[in-house]
Protein backbone atom coordinates (compact mmCIF):
# COMPACT_ATOMS: atom_id res chain seq x y z
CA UNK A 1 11.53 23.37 3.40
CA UNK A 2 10.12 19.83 3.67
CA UNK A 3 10.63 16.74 5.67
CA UNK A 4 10.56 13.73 4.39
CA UNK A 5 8.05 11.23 5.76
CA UNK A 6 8.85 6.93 5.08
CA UNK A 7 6.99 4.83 7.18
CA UNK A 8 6.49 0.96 6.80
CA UNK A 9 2.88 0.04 5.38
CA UNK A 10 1.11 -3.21 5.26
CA UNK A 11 -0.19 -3.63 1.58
CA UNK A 12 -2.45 -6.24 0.38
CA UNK A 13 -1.75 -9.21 -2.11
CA UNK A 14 -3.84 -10.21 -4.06
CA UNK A 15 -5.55 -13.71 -3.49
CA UNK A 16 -7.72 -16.16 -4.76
CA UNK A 17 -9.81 -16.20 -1.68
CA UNK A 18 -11.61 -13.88 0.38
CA UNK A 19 -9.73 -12.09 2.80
CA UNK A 20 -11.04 -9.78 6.04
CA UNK A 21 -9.82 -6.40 5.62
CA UNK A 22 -7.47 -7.38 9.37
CA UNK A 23 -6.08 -10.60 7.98
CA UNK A 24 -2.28 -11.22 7.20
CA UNK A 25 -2.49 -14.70 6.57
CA UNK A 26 -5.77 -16.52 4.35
CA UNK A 27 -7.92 -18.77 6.51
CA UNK A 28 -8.35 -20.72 3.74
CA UNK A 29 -4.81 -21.77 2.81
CA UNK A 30 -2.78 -19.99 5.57
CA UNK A 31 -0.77 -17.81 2.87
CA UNK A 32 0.31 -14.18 3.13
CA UNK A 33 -2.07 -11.50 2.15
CA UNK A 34 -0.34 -8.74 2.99
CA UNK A 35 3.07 -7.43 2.58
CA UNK A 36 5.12 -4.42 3.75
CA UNK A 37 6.06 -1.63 1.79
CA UNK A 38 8.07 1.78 2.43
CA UNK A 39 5.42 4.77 2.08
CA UNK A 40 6.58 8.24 1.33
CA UNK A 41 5.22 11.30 2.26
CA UNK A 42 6.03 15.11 2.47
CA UNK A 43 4.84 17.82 5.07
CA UNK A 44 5.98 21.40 5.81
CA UNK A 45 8.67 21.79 8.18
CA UNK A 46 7.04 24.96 9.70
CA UNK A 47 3.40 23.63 10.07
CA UNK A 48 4.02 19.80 9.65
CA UNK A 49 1.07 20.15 7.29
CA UNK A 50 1.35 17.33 4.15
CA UNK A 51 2.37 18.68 1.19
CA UNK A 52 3.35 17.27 -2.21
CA UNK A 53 6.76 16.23 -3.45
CA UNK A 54 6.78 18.94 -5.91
CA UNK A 55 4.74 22.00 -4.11
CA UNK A 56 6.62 25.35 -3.91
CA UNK A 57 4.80 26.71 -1.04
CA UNK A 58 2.55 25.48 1.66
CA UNK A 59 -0.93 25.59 1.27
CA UNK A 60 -1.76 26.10 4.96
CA UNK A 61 1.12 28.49 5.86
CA UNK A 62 2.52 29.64 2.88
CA UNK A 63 5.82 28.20 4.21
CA UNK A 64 8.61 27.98 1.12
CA UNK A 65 9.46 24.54 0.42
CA UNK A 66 12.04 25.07 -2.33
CA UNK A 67 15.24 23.55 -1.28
CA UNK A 68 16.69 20.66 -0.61
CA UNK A 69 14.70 18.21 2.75
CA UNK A 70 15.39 19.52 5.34
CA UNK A 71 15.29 15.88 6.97
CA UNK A 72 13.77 12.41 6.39
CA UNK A 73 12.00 11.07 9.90
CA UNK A 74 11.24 7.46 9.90
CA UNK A 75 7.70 6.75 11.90
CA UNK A 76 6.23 2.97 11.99
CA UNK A 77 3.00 1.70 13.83
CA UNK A 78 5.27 1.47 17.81
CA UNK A 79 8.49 2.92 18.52
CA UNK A 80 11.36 1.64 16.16
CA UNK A 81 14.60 2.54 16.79
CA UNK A 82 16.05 4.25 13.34
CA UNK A 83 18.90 1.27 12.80
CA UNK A 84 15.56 -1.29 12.86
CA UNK A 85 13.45 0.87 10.36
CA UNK A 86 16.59 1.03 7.68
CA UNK A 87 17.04 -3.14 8.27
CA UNK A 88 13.04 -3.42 7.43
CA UNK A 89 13.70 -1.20 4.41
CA UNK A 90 16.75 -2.80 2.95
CA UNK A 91 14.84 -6.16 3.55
CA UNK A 92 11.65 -4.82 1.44
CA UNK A 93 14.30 -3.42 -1.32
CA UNK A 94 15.92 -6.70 -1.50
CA UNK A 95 12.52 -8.21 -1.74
CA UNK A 96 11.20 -5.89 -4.38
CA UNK A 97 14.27 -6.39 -6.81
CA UNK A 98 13.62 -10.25 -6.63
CA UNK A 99 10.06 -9.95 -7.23
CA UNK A 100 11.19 -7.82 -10.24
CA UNK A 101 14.26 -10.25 -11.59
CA UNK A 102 11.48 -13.04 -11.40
CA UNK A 103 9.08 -11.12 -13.36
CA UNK A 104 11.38 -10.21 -16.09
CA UNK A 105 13.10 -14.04 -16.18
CA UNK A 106 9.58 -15.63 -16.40
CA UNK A 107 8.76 -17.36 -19.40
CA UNK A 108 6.09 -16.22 -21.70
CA UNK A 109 3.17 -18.54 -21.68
């Protein structure tokens, strides 16, 4: 079987000016350039080795993975307790189907 890997990513926006590869914030106008995003992985629940959403067996182990997950483990850069990792998520959800309700209601130039 597999377990299901999310973990909360920083992802970069893109910006009209340059950006170090460490910044959050532009030096030149103090705006976000990064954002947070859920990342999903897979790995084998016998060998913890990653694996692909749709792989059969393990490469490594030869594990079976058919089935359904066996679980979902939440990991993030520190200790997070799980109840803090699902508020981040549902606040990057929320965020994400704004960004896409503005996209679609923006006028064609």
């Amino acid at each position: 079987m597999k377990i299901k890997l999310e973990n909360i990513v920083k992802v970069p926006i893109s910006h009209e000016h340059p950006v170090g590869k460490q910044d959050i914030f532009c030096r030149a106008c103090g705006l976000p350039v990064t954002t947070e995003d859920v990342k999903i992985s897979f790995v084998c629940s016998e060998c913890r080795h990653p694996v692909g959403e749709s792989d059969k067996f393990c490469g490594i182990c030869g594990g079976d993975l058919a089935g359904d997950i066996k679980k979902t483990e939440h990991y993030f850069t520190g200790a997070v307790e799980v109840s803090h990792f699902d508020s981040i998520k549902a606040t990057i959800e929320d965020r994400k189907a704004k960004e896409k309700i503005a996209r679609e209601n923006k006028p064609d130039r």
